[in-house]
Protein backbone atom coordinates (compact mmCIF):
# COMPACT_ATOMS: atom_id res chain seq x y z
CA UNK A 1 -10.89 36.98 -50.32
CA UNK A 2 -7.28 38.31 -48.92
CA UNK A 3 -9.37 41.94 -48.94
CA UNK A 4 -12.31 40.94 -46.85
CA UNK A 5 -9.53 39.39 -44.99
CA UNK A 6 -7.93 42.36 -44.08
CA UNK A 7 -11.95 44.19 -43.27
CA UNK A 8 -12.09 41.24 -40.51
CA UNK A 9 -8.37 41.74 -39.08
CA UNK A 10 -8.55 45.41 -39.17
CA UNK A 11 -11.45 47.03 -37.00
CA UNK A 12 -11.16 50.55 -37.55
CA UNK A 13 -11.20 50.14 -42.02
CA UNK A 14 -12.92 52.93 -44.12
CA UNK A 15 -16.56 52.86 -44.60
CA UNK A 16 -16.52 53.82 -48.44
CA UNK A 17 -13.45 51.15 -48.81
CA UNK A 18 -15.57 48.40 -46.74
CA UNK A 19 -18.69 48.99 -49.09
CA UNK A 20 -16.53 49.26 -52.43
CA UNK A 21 -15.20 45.56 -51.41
CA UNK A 22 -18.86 44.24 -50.95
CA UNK A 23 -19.53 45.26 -54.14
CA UNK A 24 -16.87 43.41 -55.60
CA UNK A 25 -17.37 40.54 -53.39
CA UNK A 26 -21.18 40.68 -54.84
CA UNK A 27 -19.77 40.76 -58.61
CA UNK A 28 -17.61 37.96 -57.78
CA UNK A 29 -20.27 35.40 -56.50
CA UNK A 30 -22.65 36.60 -58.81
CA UNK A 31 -20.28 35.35 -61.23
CA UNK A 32 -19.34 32.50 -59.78
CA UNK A 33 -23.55 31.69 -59.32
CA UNK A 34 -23.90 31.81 -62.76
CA UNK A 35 -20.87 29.91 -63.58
CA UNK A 36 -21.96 26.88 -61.24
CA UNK A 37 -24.31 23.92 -61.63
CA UNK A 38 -25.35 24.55 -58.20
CA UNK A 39 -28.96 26.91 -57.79
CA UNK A 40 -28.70 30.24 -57.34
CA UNK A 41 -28.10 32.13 -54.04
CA UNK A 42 -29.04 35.74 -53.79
CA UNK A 43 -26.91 38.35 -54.40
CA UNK A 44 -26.86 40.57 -51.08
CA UNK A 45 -26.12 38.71 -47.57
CA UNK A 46 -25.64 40.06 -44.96
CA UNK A 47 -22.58 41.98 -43.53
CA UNK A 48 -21.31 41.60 -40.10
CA UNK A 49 -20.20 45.05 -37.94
CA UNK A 50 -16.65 44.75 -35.82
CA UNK A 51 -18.50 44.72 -32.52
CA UNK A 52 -20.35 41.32 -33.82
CA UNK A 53 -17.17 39.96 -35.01
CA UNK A 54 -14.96 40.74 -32.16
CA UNK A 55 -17.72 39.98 -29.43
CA UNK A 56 -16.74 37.62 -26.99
CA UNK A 57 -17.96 34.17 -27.96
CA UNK A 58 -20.98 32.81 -25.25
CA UNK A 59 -20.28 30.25 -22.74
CA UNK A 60 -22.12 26.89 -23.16
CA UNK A 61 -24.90 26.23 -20.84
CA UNK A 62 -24.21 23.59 -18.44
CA UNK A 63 -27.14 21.65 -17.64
CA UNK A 64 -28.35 21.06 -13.85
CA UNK A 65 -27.25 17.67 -13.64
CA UNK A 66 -23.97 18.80 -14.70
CA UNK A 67 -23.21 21.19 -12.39
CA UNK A 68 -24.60 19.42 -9.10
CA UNK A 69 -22.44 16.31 -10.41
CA UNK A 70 -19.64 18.42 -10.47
CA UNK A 71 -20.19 20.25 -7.04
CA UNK A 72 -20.19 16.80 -5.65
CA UNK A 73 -17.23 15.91 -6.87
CA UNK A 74 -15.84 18.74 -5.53
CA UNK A 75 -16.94 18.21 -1.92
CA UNK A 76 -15.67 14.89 -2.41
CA UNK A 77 -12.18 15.07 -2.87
CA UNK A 78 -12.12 17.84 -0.80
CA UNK A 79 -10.92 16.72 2.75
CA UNK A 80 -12.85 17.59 5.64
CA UNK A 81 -11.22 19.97 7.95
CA UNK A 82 -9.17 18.07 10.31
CA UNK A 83 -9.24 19.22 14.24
CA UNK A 84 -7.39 16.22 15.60
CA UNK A 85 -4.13 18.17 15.00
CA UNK A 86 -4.94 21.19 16.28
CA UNK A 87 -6.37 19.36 19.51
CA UNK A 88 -3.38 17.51 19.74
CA UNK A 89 -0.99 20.80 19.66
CA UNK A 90 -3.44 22.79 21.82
CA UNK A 91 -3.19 20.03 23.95
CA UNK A 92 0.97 19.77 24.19
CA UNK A 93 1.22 23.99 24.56
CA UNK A 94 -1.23 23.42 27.83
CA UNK A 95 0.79 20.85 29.34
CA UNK A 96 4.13 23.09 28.29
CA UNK A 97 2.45 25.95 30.31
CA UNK A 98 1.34 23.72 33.17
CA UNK A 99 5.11 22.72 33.23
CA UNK A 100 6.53 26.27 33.23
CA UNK A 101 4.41 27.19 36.31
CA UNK A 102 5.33 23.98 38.25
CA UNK A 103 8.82 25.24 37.81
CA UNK A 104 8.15 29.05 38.44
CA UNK A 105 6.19 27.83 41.31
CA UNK A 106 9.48 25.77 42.73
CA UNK A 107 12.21 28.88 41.63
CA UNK A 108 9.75 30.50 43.67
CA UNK A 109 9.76 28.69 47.04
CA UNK A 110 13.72 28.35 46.74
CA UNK A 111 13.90 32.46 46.43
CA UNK A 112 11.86 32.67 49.45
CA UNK A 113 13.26 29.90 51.70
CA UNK A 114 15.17 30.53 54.93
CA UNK A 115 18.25 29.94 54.56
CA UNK A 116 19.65 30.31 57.89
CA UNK A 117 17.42 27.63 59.21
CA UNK A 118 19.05 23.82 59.86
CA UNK A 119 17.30 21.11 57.40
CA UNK A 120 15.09 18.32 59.71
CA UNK A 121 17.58 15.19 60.25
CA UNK A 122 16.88 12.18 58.11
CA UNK A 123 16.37 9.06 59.48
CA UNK A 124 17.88 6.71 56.55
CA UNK A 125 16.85 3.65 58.36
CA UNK A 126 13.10 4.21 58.38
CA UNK A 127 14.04 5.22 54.78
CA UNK A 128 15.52 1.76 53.92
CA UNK A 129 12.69 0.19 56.05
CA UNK A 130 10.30 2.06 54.04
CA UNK A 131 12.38 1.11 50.69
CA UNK A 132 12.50 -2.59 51.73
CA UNK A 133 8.52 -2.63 51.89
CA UNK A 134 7.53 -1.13 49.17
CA UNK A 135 10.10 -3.00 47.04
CA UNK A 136 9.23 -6.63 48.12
CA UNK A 137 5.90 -6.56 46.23
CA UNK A 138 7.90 -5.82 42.78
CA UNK A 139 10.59 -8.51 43.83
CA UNK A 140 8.30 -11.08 44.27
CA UNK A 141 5.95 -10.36 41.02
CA UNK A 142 8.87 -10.76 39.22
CA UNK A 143 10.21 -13.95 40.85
CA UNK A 144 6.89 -15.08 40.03
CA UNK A 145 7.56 -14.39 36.69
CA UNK A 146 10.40 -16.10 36.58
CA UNK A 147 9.45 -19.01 37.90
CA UNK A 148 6.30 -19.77 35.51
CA UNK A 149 8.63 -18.87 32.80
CA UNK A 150 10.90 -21.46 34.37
CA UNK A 151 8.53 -24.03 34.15
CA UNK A 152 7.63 -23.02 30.38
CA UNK A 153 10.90 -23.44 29.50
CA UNK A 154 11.19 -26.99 30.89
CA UNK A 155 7.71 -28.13 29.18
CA UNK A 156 9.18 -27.36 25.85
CA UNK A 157 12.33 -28.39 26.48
CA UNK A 158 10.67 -31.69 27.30
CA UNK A 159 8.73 -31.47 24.19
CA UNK A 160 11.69 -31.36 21.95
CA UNK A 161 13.23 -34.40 23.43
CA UNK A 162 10.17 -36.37 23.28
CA UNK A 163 9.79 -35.21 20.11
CA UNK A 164 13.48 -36.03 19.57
CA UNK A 165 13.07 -39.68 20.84
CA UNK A 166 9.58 -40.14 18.72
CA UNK A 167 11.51 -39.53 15.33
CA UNK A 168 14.21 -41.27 16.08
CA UNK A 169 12.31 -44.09 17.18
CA UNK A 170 10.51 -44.02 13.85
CA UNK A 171 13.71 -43.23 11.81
CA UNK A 172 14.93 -46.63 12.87
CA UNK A 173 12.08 -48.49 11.96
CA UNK A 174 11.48 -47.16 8.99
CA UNK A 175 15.56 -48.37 8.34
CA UNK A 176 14.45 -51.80 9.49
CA UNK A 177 11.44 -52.18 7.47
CA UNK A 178 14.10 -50.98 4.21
CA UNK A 179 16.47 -53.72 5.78
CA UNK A 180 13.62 -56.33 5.78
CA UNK A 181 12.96 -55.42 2.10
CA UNK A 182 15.94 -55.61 0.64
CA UNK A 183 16.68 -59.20 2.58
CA UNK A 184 13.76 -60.46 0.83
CA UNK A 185 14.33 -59.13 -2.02
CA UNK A 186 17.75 -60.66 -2.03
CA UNK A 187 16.24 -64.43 -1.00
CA UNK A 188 13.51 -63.93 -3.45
CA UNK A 189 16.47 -63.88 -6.01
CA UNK A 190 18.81 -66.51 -5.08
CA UNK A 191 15.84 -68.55 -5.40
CA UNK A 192 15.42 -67.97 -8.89
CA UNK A 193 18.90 -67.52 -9.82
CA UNK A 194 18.76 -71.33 -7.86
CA UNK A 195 15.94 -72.72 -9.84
CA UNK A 196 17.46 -70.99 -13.27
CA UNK A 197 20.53 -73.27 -12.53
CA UNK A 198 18.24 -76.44 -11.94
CA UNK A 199 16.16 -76.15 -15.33
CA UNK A 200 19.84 -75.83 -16.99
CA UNK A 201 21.31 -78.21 -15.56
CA UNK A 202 18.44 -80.45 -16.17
CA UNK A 203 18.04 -79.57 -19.91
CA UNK A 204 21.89 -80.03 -20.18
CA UNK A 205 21.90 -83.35 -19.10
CA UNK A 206 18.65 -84.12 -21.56
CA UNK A 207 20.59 -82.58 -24.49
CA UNK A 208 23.65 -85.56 -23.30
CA UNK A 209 21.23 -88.17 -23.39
CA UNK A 210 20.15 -87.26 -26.82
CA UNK A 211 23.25 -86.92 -27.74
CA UNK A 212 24.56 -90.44 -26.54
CA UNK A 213 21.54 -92.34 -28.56
């Protein structure tokens, strides 16, 4: 068997050698038929050439099914193509650019100012007047504020010490009731610690009498 061995491993063996070693393969299980309870198998079988043995083995047929399971498991877990991101960055380099003009635009007009020509005087108290108006609005929304959050303030706050006063209104009479308990309690058993003393005085003064007779 180590000689057909080496046929299989080696693809470029003699022809005469190859067919010498069939023959002796053929002797061998011809003995080894006869030899063996098992029927008889014919002598010659057929011999395999090097470009059948070393022929690339063929690729399983995948059924239908299969392969439309698979491509849908592909096109699942494949993400779909995202364009938020690119809309957002296409939308940040447009505002850059809008930016960059705004400021060529004002290098621009400060290259090709006059110099040599006096600035307009300011009046800075129509600019306070106009500050004062336009401010009042915002100053009195946010009194208004204030004062509603004021008054929420002082609703809880008066919560709390109603609140307060309630349980501590109930603390005490829940101590009082546990006061009132305990006194009874207490009478309950002089009482019988009372009546105890009676019977044994009683049956002390019976056990003299017997006593005396």
């Amino acid at each position: 068997m180590d000689t057909v061995h080496d046929v299989v491993e080696s693809p470029i063996a003699d022809e005469a050698k190859l067919s010498e070693i069939i023959d002796m393969t053929d002797m061998d299980a011809a003995t080894t038929i006869e030899s063996s309870p098992l029927p008889a198998r014919p002598r010659h079988t057929r011999t395999r050439t090097n470009e059948e043995i070393y022929e690339a083995a063929p690729e399983p047929n995948s059924s239908t099914l299969a392969s439309k399971f698979h491509e849908s498991a592909d096109k699942t877990k494949r993400p779909p193509p995202s364009t938020t991101n690119d809309a957002f960055a296409k939308e940040i380099r447009d505002h850059q650019k809008k930016l960059d003009f705004e400021f060529q635009e004002f290098e621009r007009s400060l290259d090709e100012r006059d110099t040599t020509i006096d600035l307009d005087p300011l009046d800075w108290t129509d600019l306070e007047n106009r500050y004062n108006q336009e401010i009042q609005p915002h100053i009195a929304a946010e009194q208004e504020i204030l004062n509603e959050l004021g008054a929420r303030f002082e609703q809880f706050m008066l919560y709390m010490q109603v609140s307060n006063e309630y349980e501590a209104e109930r603390a005490i009479k829940r101590l009082r009731t546990r006061i009132a308990l305990v006194q009874n309690s207490e009478a309950s058993l002089a009482q019988k610690q009372a009546h105890h003393a009676r019977v044994l005085e009683a049956f002390q003064n019976a056990m003299a009498l017997l006593g005396n007779l």
